[in-house]
Protein backbone atom coordinates (compact mmCIF):
# COMPACT_ATOMS: atom_id res chain seq x y z
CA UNK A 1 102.78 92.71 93.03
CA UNK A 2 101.03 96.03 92.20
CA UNK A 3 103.88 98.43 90.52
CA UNK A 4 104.27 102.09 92.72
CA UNK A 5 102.52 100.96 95.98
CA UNK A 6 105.11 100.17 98.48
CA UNK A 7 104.27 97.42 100.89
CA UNK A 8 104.62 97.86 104.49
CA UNK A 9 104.33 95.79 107.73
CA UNK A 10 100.83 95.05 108.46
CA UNK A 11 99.61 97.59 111.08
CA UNK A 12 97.02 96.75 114.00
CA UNK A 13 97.36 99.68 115.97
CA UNK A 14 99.47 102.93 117.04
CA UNK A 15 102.13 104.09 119.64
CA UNK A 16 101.51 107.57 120.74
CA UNK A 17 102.83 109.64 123.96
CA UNK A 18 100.87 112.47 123.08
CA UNK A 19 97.03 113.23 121.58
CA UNK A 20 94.62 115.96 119.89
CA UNK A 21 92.85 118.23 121.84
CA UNK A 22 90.21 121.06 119.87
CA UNK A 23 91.31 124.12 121.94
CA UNK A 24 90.13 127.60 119.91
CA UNK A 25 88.57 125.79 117.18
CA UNK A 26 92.03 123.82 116.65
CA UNK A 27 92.91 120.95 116.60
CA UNK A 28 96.43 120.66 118.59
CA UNK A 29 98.36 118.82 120.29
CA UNK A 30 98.79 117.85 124.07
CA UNK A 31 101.91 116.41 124.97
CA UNK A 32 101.86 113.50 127.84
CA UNK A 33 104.71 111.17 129.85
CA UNK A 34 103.44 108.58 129.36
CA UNK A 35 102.84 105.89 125.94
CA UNK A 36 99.33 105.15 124.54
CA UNK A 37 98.34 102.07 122.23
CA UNK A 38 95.32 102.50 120.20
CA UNK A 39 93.39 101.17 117.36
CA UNK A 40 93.45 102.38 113.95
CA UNK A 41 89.78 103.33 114.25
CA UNK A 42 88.57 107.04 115.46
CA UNK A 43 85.14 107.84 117.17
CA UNK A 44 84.06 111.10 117.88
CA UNK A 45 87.22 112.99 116.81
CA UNK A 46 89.43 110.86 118.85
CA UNK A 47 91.24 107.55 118.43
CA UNK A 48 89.62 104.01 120.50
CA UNK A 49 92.42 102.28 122.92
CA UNK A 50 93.63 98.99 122.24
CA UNK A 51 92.64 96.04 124.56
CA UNK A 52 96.64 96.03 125.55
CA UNK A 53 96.61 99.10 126.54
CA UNK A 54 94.37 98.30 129.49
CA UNK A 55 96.75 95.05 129.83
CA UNK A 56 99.91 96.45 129.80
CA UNK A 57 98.68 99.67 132.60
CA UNK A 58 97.19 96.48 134.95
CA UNK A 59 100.62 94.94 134.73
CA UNK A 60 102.76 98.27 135.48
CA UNK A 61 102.37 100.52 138.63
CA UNK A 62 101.98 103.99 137.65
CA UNK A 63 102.67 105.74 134.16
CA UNK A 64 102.94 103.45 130.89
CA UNK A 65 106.38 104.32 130.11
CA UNK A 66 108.08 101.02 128.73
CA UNK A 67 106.14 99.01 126.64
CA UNK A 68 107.72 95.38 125.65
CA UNK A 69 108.56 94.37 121.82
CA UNK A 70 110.41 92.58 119.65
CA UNK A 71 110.74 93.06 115.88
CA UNK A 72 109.62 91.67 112.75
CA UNK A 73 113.11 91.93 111.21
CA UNK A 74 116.70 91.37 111.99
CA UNK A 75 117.51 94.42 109.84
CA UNK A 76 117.62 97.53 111.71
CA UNK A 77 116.91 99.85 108.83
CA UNK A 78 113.31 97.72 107.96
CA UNK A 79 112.45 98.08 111.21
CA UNK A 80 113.13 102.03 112.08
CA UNK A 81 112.69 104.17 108.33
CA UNK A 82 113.46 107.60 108.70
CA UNK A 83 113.85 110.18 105.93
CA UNK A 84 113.51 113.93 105.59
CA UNK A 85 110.01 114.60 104.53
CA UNK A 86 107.56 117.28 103.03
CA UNK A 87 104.10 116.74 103.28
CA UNK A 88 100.91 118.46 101.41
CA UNK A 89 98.79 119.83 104.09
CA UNK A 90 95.56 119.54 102.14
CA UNK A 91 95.81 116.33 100.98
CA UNK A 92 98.24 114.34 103.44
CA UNK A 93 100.06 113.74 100.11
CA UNK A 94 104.35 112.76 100.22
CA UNK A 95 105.96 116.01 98.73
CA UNK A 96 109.75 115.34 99.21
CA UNK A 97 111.36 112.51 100.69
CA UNK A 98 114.77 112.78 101.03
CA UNK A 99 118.20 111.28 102.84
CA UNK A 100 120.02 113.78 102.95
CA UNK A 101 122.03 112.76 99.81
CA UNK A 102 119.42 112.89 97.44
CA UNK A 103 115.81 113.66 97.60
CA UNK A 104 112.37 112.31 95.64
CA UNK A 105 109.86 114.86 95.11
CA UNK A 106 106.85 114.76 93.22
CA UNK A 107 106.32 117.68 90.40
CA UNK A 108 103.97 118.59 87.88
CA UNK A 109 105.99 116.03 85.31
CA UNK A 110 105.85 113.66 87.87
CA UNK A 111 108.73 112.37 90.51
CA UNK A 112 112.38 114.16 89.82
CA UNK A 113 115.61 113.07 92.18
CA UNK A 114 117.34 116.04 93.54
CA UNK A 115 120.12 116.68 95.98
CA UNK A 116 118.98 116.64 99.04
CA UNK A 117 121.16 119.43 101.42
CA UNK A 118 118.89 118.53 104.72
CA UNK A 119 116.02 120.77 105.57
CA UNK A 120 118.47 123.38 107.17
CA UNK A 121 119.98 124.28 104.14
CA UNK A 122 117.02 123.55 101.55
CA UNK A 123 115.17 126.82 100.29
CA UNK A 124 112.19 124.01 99.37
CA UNK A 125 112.24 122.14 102.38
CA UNK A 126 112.31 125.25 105.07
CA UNK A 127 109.57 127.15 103.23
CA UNK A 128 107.77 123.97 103.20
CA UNK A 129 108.28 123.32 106.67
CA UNK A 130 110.37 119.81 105.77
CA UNK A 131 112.09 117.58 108.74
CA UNK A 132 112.86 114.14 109.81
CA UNK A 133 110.01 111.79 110.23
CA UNK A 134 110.52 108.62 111.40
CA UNK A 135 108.17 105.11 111.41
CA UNK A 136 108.98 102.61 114.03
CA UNK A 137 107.39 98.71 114.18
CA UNK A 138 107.05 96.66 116.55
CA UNK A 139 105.06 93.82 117.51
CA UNK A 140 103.45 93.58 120.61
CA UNK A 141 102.19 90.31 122.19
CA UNK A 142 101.79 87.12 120.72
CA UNK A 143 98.05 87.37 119.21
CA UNK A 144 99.61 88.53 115.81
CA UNK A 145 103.05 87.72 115.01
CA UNK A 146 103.51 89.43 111.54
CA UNK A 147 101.23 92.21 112.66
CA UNK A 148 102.69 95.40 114.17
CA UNK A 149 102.02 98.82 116.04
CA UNK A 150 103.75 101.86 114.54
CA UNK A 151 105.11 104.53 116.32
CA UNK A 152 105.34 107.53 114.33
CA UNK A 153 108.00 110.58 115.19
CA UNK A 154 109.13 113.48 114.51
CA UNK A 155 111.70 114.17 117.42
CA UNK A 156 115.21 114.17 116.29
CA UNK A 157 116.07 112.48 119.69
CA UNK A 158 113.46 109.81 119.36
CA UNK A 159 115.03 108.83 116.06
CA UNK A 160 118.83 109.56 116.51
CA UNK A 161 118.52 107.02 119.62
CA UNK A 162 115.91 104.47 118.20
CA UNK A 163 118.84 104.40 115.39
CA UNK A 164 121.59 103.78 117.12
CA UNK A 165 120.10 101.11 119.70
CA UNK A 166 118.74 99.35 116.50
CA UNK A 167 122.10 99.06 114.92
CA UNK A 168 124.22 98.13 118.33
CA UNK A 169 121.73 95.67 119.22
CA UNK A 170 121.84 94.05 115.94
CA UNK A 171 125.91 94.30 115.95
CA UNK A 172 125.95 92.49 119.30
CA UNK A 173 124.06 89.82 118.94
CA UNK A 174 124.74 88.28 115.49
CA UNK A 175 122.13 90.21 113.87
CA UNK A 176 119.51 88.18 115.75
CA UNK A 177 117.60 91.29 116.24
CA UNK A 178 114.35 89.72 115.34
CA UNK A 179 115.01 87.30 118.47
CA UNK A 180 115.80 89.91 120.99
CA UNK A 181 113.25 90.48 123.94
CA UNK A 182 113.26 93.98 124.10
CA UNK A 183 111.19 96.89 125.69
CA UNK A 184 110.52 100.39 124.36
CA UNK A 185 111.27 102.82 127.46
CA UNK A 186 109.84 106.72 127.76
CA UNK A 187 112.74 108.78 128.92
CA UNK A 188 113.18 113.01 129.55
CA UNK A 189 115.39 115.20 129.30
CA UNK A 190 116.19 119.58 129.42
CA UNK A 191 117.80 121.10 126.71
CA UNK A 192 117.97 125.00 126.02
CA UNK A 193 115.58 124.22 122.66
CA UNK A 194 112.97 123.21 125.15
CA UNK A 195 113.46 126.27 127.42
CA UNK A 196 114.81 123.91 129.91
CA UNK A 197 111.18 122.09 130.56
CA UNK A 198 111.20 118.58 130.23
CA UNK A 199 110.08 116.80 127.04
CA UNK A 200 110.13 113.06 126.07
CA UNK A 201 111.75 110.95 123.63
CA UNK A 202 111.67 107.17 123.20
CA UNK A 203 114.78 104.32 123.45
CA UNK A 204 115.05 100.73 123.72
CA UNK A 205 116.47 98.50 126.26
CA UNK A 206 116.81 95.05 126.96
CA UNK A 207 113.45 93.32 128.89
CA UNK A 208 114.85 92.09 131.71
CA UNK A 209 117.95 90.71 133.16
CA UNK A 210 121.54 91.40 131.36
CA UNK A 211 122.55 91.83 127.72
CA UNK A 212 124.09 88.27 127.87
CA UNK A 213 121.11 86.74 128.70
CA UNK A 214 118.72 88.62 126.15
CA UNK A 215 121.56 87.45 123.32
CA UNK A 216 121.42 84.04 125.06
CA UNK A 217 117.38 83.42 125.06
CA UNK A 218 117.40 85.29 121.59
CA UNK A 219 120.15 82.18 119.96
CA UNK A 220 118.11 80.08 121.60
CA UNK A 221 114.63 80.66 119.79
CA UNK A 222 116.70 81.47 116.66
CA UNK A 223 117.67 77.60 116.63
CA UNK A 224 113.53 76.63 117.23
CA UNK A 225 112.72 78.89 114.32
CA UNK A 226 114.68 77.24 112.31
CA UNK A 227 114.23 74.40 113.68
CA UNK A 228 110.39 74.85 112.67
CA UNK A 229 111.34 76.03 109.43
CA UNK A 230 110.81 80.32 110.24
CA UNK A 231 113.19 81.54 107.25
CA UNK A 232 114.15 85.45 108.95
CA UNK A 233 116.28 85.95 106.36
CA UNK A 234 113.54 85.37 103.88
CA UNK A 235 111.13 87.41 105.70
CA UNK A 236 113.82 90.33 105.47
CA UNK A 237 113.95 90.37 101.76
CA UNK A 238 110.26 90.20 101.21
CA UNK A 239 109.98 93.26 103.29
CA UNK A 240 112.75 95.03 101.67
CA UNK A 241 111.28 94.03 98.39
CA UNK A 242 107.98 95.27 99.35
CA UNK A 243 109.48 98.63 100.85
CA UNK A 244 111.13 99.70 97.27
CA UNK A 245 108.04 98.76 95.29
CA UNK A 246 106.99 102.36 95.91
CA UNK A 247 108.43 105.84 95.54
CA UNK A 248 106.76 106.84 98.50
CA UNK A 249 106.09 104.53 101.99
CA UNK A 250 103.20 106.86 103.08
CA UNK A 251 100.29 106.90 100.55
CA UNK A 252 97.50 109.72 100.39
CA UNK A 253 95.54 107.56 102.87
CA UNK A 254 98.20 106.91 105.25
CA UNK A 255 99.44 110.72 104.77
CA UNK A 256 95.87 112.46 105.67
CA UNK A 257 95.91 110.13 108.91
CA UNK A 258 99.27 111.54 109.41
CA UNK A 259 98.35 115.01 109.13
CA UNK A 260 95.10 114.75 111.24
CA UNK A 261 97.48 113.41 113.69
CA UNK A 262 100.60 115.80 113.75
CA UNK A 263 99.86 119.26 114.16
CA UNK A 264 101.40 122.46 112.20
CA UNK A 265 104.47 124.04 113.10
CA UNK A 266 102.59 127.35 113.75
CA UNK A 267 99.95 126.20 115.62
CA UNK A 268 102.27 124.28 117.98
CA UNK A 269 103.61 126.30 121.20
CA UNK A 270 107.65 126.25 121.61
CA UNK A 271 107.76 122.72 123.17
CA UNK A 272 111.22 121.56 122.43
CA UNK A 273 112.37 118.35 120.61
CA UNK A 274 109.46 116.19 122.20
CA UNK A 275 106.83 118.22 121.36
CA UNK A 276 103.55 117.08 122.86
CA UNK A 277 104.91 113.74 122.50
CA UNK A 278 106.30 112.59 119.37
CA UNK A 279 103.84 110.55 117.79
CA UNK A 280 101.94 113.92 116.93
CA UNK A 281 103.87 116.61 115.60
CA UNK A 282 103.56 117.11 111.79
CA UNK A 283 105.51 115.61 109.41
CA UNK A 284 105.58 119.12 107.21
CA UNK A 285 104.01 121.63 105.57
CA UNK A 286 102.70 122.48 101.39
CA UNK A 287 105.51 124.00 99.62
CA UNK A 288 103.39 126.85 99.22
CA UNK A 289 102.60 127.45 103.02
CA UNK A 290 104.75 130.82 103.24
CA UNK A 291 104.13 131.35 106.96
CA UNK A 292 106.58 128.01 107.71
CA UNK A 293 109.61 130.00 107.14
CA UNK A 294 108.86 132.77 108.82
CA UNK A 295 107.43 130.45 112.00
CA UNK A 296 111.01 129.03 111.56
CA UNK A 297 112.57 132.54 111.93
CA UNK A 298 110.84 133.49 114.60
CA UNK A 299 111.91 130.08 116.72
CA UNK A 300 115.39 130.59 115.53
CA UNK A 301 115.49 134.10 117.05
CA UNK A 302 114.07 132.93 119.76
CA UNK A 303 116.07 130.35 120.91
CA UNK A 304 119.14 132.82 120.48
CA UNK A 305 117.87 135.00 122.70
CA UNK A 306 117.36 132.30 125.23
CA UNK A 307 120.71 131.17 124.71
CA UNK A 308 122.64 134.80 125.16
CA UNK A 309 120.36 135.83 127.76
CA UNK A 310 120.19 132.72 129.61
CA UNK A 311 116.65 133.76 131.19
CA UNK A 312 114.89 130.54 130.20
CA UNK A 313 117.95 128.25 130.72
């Protein structure tokens, strides 16, 4: 295995509930309600749909706003990685990455470990516009079984929630997570942060019928896997293996697609914790980018006054 290139899930297309419009020679972005799947490939500026995105819309009435999935691993924390990150905005390249315990972040002597205090209390990451940026997999369908879509998120209630149905799942069912039949589900919400306007975050829910009978139908093809010789618990530690063979997940590559994706903190209106959808809000700014922290002020004061004046609430 190649030494300081981590190795991630196979990735055949994207999750996204918001895209990129050009609007003032900008490139920004436009929150929707709704998910999209796409390819990895862009034409003209803007990304092609995946074949099951047609699918899944013929099978739903309305919006797309649950999507179903199951995951390639029975460990919670392979499937949802979330970190506080700092990203170059020139080059897409991984910055910081941090836990909030300790941080990596790449210097002119190379990679140091630092504390890591969270963004909010991090001189480094504020100016450099640093927050938490989460990758989801999941696999979708049954044309590619170790192939996944990635849903990529900034939104603090995307990933506080993704987390936490991850882990319960997992706890309830004998850490058959892996065997669960589970769907992704778009939900909204009002907070003061968003001015009271709705915005959109992302959980997961069982597909179907009760929790008993997900945990029942998920012991139940746990037994044929075996049964067929599918070693999960194998699968988990090649992933995990593959995960820690780099100092960074995102490479330059995968960073600039990032970038072009999310948009900059002050080029994005006041949209709350969803954004335009949280597949496309940017990961973080250069170190060097000065006008992050004062951007930051500036929503800071704002919100205040929204909260003492109550106008917006």
């Amino acid at each position: 295995m190649l030494k300081g290139l981590s190795i991630t899930p196979p990735v055949i297309g994207r999750i996204s509930i918001g895209r990129i419009v050009e609007k003032n020679n900008k490139r920004l972005p436009e929150k929707d309600d709704q998910f999209t799947l796409t390819t990895q490939v862009q034409q003209r500026g803007e990304w092609v749909l995946h074949p099951l995105n047609e699918s899944l819309r013929k099978a739903t009435t309305g919006k797309l706003r649950a999507i179903p999935v199951r995951f390639l691993f029975n460990d919670p924390d392979l499937n949802l990685r979330a970190e506080y990150s700092l990203f170059d905005r020139n080059s897409g390249r991984p910055v910081c990455v941090g836990n909030g315990e300790t941080c990596r972040r790449a210097g002119g002597t190379g990679i140091e470990v630092l504390p890591c205090p969270s963004p909010d209390a991090c001189a480094f990451g504020e100016a450099g516009g640093c927050k938490p940026y989460g990758r989801l997999n999941v696999a979708i369908g049954d044309e590619d079984e170790l192939g996944s879509f990635v849903f990529r998120t900034t939104s603090y209630n995307s990933i506080r929630t993704l987390a936490a149905r991850l882990h319960y799942f997992s706890a309830v069912s004998g850490n058959l997570l892996a065997c669960l039949s589970l769907e992704l589900r778009l939900r909204g919400k009002s907070t003061t942060q968003s001015y009271r306007s709705a915005i959109y975050y992302v959980d997961l829910s069982v597909r179907g019928g009760t929790l008993e009978e997900s945990i029942a139908q998920a012991r139940e093809l746990d037994a044929r896997r075996k049964a067929a010789g599918f070693d999960q618990a194998a699968l988990d530690a090649a992933a995990r293996i593959g995960f820690s063979n780099g100092t960074f997940e995102d490479s330059i590559e995968d960073g600039s697609a990032v970038v072009e994706e999310f948009c900059p903190v002050s080029d994005r209106p006041n949209e709350g914790d969803g954004g335009n959808g949280d597949a496309t809000q940017t990961p973080g700014r250069s170190a060097d980018a000065a006008p992050a922290s004062r951007s930051t002020l500036r929503d800071k004061l704002e919100r205040k006054a929204a909260l003492l004046g109550g106008a917006a609430a």
